[in-house]
Each structure stands twice: as structure tokens, then as C-alpha cells.
PDB file of N, CA and C in Angstrom:
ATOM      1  N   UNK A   1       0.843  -1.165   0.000  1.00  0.00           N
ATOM      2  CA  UNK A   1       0.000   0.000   0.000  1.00  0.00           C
ATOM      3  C   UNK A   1       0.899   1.243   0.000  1.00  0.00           C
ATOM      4  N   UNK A   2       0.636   1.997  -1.333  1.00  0.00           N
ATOM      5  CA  UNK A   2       1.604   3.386  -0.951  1.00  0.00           C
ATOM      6  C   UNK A   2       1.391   4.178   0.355  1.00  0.00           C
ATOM      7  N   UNK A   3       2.456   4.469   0.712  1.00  0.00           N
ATOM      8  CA  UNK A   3       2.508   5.583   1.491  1.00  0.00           C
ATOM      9  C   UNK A   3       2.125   7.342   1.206  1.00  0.00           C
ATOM     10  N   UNK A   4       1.094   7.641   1.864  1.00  0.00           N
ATOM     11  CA  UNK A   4       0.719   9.069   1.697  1.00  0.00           C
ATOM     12  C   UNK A   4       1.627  10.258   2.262  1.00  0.00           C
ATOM     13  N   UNK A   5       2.034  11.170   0.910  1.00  0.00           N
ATOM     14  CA  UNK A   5       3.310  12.056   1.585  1.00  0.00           C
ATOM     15  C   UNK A   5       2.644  13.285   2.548  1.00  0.00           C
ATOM     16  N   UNK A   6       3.774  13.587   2.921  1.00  0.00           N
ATOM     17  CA  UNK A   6       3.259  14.224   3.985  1.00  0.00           C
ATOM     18  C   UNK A   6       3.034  15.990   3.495  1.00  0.00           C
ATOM     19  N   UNK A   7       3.868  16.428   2.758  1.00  0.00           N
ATOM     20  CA  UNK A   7       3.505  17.783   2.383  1.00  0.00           C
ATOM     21  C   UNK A   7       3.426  18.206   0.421  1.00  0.00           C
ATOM     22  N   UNK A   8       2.846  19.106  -0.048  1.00  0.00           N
ATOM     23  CA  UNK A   8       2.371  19.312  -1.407  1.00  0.00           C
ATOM     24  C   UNK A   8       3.907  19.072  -1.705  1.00  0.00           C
ATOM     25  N   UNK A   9       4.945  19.028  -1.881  1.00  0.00           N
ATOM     26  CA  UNK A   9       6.396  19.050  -2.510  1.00  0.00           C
ATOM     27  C   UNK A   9       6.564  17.261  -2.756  1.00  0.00           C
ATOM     28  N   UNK A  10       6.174  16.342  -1.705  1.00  0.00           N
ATOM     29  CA  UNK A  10       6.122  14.699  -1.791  1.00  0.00           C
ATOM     30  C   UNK A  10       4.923  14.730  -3.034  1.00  0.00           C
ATOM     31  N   UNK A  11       3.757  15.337  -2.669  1.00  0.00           N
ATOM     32  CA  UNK A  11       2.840  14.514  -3.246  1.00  0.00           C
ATOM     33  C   UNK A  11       2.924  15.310  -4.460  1.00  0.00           C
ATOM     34  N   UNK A  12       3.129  15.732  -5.165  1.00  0.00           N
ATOM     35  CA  UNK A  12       3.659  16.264  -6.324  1.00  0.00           C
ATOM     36  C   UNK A  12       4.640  15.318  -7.123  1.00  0.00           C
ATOM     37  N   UNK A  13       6.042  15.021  -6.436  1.00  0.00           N
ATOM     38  CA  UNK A  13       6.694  14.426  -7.168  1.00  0.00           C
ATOM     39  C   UNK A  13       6.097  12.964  -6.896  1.00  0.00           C
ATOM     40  N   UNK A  14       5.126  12.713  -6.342  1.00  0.00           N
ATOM     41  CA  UNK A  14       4.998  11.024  -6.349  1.00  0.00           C
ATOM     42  C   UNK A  14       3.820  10.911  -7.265  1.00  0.00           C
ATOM     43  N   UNK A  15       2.621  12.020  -7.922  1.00  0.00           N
ATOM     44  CA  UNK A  15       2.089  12.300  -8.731  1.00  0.00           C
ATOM     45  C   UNK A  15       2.757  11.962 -10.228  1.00  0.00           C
ATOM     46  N   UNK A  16       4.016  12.543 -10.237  1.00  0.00           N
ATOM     47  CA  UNK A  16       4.807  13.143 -11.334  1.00  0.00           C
ATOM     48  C   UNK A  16       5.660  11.449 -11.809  1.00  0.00           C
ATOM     49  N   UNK A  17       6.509  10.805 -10.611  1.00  0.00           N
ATOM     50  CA  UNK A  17       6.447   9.524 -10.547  1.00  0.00           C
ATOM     51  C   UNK A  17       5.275   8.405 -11.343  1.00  0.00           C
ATOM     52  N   UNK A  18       4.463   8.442 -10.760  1.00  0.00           N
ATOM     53  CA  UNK A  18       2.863   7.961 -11.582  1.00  0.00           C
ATOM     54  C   UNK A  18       2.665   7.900 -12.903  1.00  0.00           C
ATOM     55  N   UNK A  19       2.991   9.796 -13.095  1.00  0.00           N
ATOM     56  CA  UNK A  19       2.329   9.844 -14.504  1.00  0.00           C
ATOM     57  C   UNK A  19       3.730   9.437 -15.298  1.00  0.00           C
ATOM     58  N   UNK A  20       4.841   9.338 -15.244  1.00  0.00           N
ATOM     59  CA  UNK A  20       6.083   8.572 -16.002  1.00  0.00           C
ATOM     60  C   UNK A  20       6.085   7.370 -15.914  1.00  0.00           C
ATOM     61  N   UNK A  21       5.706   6.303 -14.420  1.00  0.00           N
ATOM     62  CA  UNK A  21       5.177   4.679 -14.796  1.00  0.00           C
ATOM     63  C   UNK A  21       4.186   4.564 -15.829  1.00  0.00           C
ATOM     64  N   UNK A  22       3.214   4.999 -15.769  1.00  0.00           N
ATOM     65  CA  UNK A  22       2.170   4.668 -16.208  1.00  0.00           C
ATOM     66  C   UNK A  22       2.261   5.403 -18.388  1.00  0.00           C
ATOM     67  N   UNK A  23       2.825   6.642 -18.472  1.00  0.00           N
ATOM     68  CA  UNK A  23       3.532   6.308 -20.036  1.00  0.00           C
ATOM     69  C   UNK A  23       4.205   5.134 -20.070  1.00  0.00           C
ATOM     70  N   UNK A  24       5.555   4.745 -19.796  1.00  0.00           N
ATOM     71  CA  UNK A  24       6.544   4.091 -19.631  1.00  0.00           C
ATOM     72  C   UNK A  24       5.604   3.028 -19.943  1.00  0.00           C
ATOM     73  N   UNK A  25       4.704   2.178 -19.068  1.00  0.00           N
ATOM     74  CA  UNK A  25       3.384   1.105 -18.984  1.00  0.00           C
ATOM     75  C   UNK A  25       2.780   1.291 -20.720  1.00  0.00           C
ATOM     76  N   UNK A  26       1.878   2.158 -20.956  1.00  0.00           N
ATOM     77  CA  UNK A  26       1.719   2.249 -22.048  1.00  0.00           C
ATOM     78  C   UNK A  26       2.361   2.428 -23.335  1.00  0.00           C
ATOM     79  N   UNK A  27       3.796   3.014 -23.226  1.00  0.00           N
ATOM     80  CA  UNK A  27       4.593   2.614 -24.458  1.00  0.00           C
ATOM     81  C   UNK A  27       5.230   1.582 -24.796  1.00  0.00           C
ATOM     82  N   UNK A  28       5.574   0.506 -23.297  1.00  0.00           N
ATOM     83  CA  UNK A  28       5.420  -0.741 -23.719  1.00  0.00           C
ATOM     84  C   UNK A  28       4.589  -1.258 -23.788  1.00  0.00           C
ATOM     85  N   UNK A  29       3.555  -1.263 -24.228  1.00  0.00           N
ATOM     86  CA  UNK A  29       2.003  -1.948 -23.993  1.00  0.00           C
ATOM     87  C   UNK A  29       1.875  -1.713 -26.211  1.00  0.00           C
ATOM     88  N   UNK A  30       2.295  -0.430 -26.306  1.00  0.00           N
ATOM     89  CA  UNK A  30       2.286   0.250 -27.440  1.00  0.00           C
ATOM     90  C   UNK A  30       3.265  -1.040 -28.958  1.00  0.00           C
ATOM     91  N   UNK A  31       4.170  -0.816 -27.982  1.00  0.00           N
ATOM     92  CA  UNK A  31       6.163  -1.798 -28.629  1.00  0.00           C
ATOM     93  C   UNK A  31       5.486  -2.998 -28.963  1.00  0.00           C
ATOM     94  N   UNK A  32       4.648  -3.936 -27.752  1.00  0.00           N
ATOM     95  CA  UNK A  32       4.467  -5.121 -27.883  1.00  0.00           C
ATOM     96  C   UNK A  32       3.234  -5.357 -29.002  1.00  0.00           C
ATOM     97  N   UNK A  33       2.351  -4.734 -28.668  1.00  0.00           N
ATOM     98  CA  UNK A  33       1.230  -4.846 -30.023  1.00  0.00           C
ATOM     99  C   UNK A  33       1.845  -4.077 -31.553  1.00  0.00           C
ATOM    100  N   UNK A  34       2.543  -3.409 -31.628  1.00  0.00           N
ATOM    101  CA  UNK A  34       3.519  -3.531 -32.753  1.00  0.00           C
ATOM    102  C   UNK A  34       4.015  -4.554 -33.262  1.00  0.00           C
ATOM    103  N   UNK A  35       5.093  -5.307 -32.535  1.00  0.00           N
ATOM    104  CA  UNK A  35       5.571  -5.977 -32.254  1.00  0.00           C
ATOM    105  C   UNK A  35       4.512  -7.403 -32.572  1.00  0.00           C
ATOM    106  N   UNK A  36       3.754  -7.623 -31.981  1.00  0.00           N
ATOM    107  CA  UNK A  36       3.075  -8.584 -32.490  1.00  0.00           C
ATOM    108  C   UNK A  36       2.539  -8.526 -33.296  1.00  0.00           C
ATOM    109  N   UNK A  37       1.897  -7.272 -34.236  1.00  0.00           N
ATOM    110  CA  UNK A  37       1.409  -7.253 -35.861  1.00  0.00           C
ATOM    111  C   UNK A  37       2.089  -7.068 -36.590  1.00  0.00           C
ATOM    112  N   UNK A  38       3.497  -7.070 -36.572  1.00  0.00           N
ATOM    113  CA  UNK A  38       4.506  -7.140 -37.254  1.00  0.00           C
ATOM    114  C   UNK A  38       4.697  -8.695 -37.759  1.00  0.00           C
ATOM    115  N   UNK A  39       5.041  -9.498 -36.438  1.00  0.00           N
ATOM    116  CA  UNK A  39       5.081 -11.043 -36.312  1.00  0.00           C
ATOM    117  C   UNK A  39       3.804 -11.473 -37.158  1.00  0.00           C
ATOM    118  N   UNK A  40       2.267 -11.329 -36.623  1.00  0.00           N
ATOM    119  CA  UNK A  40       1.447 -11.755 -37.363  1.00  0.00           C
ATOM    120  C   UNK A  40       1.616 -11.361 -39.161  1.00  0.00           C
ATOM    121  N   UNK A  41       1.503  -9.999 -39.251  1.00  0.00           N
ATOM    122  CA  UNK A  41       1.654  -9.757 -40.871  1.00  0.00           C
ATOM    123  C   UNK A  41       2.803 -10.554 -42.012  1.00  0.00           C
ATOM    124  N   UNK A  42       3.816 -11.110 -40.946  1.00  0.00           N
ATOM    125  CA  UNK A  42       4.645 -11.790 -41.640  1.00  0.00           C
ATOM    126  C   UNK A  42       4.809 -13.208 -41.641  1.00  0.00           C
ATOM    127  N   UNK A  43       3.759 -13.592 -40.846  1.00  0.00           N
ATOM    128  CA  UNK A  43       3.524 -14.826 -40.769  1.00  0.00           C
ATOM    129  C   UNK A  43       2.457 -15.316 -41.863  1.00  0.00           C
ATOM    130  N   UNK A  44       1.530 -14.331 -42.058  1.00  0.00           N
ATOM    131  CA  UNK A  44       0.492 -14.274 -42.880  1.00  0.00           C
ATOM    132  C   UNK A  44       0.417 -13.741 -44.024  1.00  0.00           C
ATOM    133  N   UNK A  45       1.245 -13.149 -44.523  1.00  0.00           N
ATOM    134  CA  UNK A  45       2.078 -12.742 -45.635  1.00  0.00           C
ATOM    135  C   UNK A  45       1.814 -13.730 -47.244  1.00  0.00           C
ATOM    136  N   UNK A  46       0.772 -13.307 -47.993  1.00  0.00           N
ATOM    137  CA  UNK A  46       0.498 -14.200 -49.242  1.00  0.00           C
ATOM    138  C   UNK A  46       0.151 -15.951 -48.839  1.00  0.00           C
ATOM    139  N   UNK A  47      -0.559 -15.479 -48.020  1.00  0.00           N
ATOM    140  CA  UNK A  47      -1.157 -17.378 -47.502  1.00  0.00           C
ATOM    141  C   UNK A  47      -2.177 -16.586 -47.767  1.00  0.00           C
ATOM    142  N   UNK A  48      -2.941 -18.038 -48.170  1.00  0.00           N
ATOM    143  CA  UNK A  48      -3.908 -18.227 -48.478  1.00  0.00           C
ATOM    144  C   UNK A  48      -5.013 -18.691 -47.154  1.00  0.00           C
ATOM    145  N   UNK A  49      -6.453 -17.259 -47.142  1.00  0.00           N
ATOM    146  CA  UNK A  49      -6.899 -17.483 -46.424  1.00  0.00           C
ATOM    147  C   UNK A  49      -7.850 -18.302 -46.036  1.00  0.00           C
ATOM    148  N   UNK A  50      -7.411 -19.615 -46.895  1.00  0.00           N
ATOM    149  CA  UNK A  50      -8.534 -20.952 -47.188  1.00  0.00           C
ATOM    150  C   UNK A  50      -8.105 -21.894 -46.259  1.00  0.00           C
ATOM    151  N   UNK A  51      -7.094 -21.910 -47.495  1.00  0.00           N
ATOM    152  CA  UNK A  51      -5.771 -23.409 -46.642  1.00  0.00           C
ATOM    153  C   UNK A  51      -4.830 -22.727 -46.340  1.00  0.00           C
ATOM    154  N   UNK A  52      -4.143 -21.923 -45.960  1.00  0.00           N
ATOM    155  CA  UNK A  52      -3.097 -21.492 -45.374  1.00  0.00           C
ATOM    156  C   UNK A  52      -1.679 -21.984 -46.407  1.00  0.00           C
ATOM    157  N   UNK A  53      -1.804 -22.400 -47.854  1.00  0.00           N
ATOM    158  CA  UNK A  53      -0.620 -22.418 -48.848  1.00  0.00           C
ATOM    159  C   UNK A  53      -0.221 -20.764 -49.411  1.00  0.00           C
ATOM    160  N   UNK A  54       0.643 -20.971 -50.311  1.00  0.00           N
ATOM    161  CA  UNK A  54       1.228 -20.127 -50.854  1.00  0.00           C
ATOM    162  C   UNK A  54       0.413 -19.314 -51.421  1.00  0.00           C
ATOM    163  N   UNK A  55       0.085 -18.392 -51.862  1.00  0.00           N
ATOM    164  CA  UNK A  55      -0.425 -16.685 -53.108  1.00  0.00           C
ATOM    165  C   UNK A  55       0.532 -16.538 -54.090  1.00  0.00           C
ATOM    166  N   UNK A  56       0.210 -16.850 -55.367  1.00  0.00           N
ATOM    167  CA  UNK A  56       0.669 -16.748 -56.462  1.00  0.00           C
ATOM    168  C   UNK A  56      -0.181 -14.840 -57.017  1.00  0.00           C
ATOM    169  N   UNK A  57       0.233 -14.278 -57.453  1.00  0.00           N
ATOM    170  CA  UNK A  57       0.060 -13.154 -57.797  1.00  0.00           C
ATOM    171  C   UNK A  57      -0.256 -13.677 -59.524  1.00  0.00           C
ATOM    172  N   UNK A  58      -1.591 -12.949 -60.120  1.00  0.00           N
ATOM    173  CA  UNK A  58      -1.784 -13.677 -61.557  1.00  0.00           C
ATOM    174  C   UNK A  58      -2.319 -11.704 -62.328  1.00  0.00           C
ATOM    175  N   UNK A  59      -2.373 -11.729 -63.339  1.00  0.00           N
ATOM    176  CA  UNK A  59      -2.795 -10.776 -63.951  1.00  0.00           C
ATOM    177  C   UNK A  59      -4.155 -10.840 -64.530  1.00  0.00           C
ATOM    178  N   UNK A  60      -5.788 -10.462 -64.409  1.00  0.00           N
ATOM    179  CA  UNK A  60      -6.968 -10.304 -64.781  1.00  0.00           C
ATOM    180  C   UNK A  60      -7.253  -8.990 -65.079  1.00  0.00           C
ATOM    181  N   UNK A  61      -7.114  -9.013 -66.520  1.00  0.00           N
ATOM    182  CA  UNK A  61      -8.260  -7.508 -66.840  1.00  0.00           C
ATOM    183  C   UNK A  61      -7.189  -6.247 -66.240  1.00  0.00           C
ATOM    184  N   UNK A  62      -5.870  -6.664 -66.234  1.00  0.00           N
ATOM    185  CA  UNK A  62      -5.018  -5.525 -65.390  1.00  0.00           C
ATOM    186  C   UNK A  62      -4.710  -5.599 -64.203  1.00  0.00           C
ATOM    187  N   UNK A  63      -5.760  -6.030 -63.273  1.00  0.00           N
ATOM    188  CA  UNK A  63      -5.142  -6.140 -62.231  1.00  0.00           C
ATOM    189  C   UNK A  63      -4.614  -7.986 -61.574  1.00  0.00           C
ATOM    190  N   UNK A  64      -3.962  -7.407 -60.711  1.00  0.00           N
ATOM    191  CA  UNK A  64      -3.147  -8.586 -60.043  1.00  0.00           C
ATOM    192  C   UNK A  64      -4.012  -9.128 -59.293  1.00  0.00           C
ATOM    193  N   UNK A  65      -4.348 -11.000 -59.353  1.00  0.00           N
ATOM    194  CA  UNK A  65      -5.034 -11.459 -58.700  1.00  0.00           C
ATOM    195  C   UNK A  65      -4.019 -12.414 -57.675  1.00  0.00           C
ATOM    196  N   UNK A  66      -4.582 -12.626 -56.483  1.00  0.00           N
ATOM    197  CA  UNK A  66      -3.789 -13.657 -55.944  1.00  0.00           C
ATOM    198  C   UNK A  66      -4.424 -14.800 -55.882  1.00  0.00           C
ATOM    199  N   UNK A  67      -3.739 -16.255 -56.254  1.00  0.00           N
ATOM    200  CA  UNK A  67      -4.309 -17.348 -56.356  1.00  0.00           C
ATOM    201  C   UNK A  67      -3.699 -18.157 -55.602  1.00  0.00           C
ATOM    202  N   UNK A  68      -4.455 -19.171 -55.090  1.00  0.00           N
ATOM    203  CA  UNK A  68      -3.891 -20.269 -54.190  1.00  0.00           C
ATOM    204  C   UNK A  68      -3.547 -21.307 -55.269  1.00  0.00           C
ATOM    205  N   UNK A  69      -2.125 -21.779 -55.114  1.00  0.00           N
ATOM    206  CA  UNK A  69      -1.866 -22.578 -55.776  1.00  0.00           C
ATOM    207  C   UNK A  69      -2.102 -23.723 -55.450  1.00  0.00           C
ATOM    208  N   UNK A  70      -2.682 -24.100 -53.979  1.00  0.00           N
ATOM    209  CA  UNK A  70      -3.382 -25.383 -53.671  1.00  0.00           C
ATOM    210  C   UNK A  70      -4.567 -25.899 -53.833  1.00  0.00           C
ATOM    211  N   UNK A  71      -5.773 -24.855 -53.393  1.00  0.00           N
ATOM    212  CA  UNK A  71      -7.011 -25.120 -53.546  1.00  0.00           C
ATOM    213  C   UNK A  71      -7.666 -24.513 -54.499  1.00  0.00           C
ATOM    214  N   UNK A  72      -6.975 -23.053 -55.196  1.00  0.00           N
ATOM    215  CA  UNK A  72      -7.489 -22.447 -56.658  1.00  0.00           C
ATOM    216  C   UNK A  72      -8.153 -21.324 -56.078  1.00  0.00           C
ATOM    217  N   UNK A  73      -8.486 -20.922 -55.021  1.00  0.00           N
ATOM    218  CA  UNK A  73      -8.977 -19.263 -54.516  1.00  0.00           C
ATOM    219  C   UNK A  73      -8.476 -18.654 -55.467  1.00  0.00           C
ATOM    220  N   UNK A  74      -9.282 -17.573 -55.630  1.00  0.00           N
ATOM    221  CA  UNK A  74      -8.706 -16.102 -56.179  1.00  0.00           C
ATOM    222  C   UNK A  74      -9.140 -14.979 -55.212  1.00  0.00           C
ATOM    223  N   UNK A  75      -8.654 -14.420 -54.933  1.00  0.00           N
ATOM    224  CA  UNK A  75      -8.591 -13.327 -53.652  1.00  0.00           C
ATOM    225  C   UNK A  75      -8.172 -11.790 -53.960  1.00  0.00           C
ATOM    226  N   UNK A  76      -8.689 -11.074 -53.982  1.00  0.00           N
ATOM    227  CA  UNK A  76      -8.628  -9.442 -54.406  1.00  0.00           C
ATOM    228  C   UNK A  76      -8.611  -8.571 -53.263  1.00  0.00           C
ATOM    229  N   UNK A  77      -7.414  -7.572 -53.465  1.00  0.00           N
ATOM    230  CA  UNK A  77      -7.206  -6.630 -52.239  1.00  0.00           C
ATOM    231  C   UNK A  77      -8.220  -5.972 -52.514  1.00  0.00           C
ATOM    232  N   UNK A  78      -8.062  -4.287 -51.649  1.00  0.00           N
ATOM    233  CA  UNK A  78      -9.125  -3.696 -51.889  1.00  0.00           C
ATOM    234  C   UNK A  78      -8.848  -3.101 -52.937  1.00  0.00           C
ATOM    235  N   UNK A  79     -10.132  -2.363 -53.765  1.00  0.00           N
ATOM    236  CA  UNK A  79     -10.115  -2.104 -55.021  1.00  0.00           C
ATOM    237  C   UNK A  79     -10.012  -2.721 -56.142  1.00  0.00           C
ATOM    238  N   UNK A  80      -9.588  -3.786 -55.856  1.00  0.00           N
ATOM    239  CA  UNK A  80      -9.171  -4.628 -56.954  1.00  0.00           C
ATOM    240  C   UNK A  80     -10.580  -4.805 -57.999  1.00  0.00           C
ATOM    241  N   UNK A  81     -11.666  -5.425 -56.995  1.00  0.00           N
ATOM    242  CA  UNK A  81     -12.750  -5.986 -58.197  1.00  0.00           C
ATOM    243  C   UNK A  81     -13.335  -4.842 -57.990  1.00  0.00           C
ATOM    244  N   UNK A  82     -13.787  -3.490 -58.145  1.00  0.00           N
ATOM    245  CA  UNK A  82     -13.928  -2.668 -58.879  1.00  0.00           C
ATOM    246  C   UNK A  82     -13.228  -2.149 -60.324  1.00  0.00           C
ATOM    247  N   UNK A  83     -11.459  -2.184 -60.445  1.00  0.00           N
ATOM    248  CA  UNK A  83     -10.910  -2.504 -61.093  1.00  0.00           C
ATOM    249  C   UNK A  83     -10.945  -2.810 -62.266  1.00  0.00           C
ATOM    250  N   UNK A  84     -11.059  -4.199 -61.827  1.00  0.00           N
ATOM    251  CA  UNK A  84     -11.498  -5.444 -62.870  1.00  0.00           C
ATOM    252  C   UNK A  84     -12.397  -5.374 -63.856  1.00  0.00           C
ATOM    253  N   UNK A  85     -13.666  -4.562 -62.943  1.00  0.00           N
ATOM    254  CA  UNK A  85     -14.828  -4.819 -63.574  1.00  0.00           C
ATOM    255  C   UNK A  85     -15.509  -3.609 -64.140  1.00  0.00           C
ATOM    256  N   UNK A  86     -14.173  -2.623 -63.927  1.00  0.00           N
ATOM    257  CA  UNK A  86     -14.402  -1.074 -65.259  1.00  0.00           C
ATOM    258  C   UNK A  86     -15.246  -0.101 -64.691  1.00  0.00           C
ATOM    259  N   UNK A  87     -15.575  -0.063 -63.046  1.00  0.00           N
ATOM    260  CA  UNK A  87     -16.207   0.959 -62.351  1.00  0.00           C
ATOM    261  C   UNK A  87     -15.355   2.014 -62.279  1.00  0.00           C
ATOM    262  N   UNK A  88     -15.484   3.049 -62.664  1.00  0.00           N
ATOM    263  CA  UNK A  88     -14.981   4.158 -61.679  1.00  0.00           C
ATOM    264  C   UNK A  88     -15.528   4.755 -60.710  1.00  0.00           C
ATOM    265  N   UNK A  89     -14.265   5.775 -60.004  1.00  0.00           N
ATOM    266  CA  UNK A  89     -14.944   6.132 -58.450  1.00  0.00           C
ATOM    267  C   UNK A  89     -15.930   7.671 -58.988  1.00  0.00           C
ATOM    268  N   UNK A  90     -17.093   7.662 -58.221  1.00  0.00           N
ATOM    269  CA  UNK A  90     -17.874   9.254 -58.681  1.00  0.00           C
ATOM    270  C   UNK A  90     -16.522  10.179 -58.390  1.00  0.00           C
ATOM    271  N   UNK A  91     -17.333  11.736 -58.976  1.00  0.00           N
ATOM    272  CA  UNK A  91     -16.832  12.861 -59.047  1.00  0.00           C
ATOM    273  C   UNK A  91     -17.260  12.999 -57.420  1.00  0.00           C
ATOM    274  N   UNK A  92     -17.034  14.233 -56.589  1.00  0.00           N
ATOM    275  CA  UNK A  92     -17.897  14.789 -55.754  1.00  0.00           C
ATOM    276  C   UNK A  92     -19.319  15.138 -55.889  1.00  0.00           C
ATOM    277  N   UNK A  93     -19.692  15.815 -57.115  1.00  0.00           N
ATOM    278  CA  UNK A  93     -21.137  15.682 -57.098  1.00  0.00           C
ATOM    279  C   UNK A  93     -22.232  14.683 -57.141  1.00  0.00           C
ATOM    280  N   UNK A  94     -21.423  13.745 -57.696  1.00  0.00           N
ATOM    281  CA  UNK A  94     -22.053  12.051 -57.638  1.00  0.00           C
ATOM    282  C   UNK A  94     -21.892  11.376 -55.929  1.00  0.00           C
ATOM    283  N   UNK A  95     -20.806  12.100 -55.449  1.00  0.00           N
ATOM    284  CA  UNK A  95     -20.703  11.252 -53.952  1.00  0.00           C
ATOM    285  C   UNK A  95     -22.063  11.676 -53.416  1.00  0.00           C
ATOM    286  N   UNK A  96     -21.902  13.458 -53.229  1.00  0.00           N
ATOM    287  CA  UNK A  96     -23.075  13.893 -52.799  1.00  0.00           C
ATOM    288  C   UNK A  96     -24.362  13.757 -53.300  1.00  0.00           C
ATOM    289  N   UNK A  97     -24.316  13.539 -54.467  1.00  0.00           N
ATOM    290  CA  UNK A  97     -26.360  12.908 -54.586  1.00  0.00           C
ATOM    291  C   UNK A  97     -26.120  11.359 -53.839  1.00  0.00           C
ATOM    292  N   UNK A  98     -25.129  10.597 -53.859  1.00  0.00           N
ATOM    293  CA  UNK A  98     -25.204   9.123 -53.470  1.00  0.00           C
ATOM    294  C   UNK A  98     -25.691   9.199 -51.612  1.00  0.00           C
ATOM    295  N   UNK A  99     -24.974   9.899 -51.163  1.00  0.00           N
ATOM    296  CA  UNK A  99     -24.673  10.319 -50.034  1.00  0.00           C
ATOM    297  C   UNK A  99     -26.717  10.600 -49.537  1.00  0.00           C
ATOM    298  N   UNK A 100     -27.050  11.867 -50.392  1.00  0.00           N
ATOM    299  CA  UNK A 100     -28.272  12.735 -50.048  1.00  0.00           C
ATOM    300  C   UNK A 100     -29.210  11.474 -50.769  1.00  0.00           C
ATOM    301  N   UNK A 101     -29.713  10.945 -51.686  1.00  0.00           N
ATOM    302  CA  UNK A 101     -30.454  10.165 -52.270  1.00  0.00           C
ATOM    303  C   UNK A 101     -30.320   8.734 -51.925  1.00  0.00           C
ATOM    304  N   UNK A 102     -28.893   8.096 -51.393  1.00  0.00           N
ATOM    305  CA  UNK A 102     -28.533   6.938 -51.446  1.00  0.00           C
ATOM    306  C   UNK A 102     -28.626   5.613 -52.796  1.00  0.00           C
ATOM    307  N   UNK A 103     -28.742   6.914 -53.635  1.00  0.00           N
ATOM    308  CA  UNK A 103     -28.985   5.938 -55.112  1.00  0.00           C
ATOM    309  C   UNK A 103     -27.586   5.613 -55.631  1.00  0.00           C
ATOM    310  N   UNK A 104     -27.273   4.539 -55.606  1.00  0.00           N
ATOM    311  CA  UNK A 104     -26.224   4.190 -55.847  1.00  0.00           C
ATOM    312  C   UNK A 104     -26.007   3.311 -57.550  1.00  0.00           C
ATOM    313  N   UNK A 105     -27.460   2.911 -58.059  1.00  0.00           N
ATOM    314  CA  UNK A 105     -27.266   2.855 -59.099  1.00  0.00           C
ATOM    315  C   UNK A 105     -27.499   3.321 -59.978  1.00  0.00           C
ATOM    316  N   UNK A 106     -28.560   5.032 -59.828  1.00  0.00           N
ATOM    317  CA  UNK A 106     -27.957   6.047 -60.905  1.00  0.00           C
ATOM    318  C   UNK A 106     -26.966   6.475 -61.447  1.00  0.00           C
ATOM    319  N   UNK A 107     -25.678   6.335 -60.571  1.00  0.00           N
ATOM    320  CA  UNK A 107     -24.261   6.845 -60.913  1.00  0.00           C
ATOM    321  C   UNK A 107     -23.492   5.626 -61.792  1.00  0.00           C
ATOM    322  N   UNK A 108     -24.365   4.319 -61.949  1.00  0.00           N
ATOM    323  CA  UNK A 108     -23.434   3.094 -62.718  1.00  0.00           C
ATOM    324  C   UNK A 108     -23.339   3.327 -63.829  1.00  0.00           C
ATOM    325  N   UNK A 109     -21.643   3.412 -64.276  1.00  0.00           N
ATOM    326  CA  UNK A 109     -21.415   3.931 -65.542  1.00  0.00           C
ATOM    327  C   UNK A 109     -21.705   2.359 -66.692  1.00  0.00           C
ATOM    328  N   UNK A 110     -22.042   1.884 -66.040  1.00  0.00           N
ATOM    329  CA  UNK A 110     -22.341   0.208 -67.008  1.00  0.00           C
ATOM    330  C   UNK A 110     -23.805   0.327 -67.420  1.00  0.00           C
ATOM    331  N   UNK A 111     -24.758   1.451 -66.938  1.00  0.00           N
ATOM    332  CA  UNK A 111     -25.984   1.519 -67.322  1.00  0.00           C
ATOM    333  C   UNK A 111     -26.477   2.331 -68.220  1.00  0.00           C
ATOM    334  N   UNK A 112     -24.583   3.545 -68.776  1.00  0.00           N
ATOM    335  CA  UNK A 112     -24.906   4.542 -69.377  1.00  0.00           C
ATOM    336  C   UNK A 112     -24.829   3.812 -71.083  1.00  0.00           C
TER     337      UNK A 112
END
């Protein structure tokens, strides 16, 4: 059980004490979850999120697909199957009617 100081000059620096454990606490708290999504991302690194084999990187329509060379997945980062499939992103005035109207398939340029 801490001890309570006896005049404002103790309890100040044992305040001041505190608030440097307790960063110190959280920047290693900070290191280690780094630290462990570092480990994970490189563990997980072009596996395949089926079977856990290899990601072959393939070319569709331009963009790069990744394929499992074990079980045959094809797997797309983000953006990708928009990409692929010849959408573009709206202007701002298209965000904002999408946004205000929520019509999202007035703006499909595959309907023009």
C-alpha cells in the first residue's frame, strides 16, 4: 500500500512519478502490439486465407489477382474488383447525390 506524503512538494513528485510509470506502462504496452502485428503480418504474408498455402500473384483484366496454388482461390485486395470490372470512383457531385439520395445505381457507368 503506498505511502501518503506528507507535504504538497512529496505529493507532487509522487504524482509526477505515476504519470512517467504509467507512459513508460503504455509505451510498452504500445512496442508489444507492434511488435506482435509485425510477427502476425509476416507470418500471414500471401497465404492463403482458405488453406493457409502459398499466393501466387496472376494478372486479370489488369489487375493482379492472388491465387492459391493449392485449392485455386482467387482473392482481391481492396479495389481490386472494382478494377477489374471497369467501375470508376464518382466525381464529388455524384458522392453527394449518393450520399443525399442513397442511389447508388444512378451513378453506374455500365448503365450509361
Amino acid at each position: 500500500m503506498p505511502v501518503k506524503p506528507s507535504s504538497p512538494e512529496e505529493e507532487y513528485f509522487t504524482k509526477e512519478n505515476l504519470r512517467k510509470v504509467k507512459r513508460l506502462r503504455e509505451q510498452a504496452a504500445r512496442e508489444v502490439k507492434e511488435g506482435e502485428t509485425e510477427r502476425l503480418k509476416e507470418l500471414h504474408w500471401m497465404r492463403c486465407p482458405k488453406c493457409g498455402m502459398a499466393l501466387a500473384e496472376l494478372e486479370f483484366r489488369g489487375v493482379k489477382v492472388d491465387s492459391c496454388v493449392a485449392c485455386g482461390g482467387m482473392f482481391l485486395d481492396k479495389g481490386e474488383a472494382e478494377k477489374a470490372m471497369g467501375f470508376k470512383e464518382p466525381g464529388w457531385l455524384g458522392r453527394a447525390v449518393m450520399n443525399f439520395f442513397g442511389a447508388e445505381d444512378d451513378l453506374d457507368p455500365k448503365k450509361d
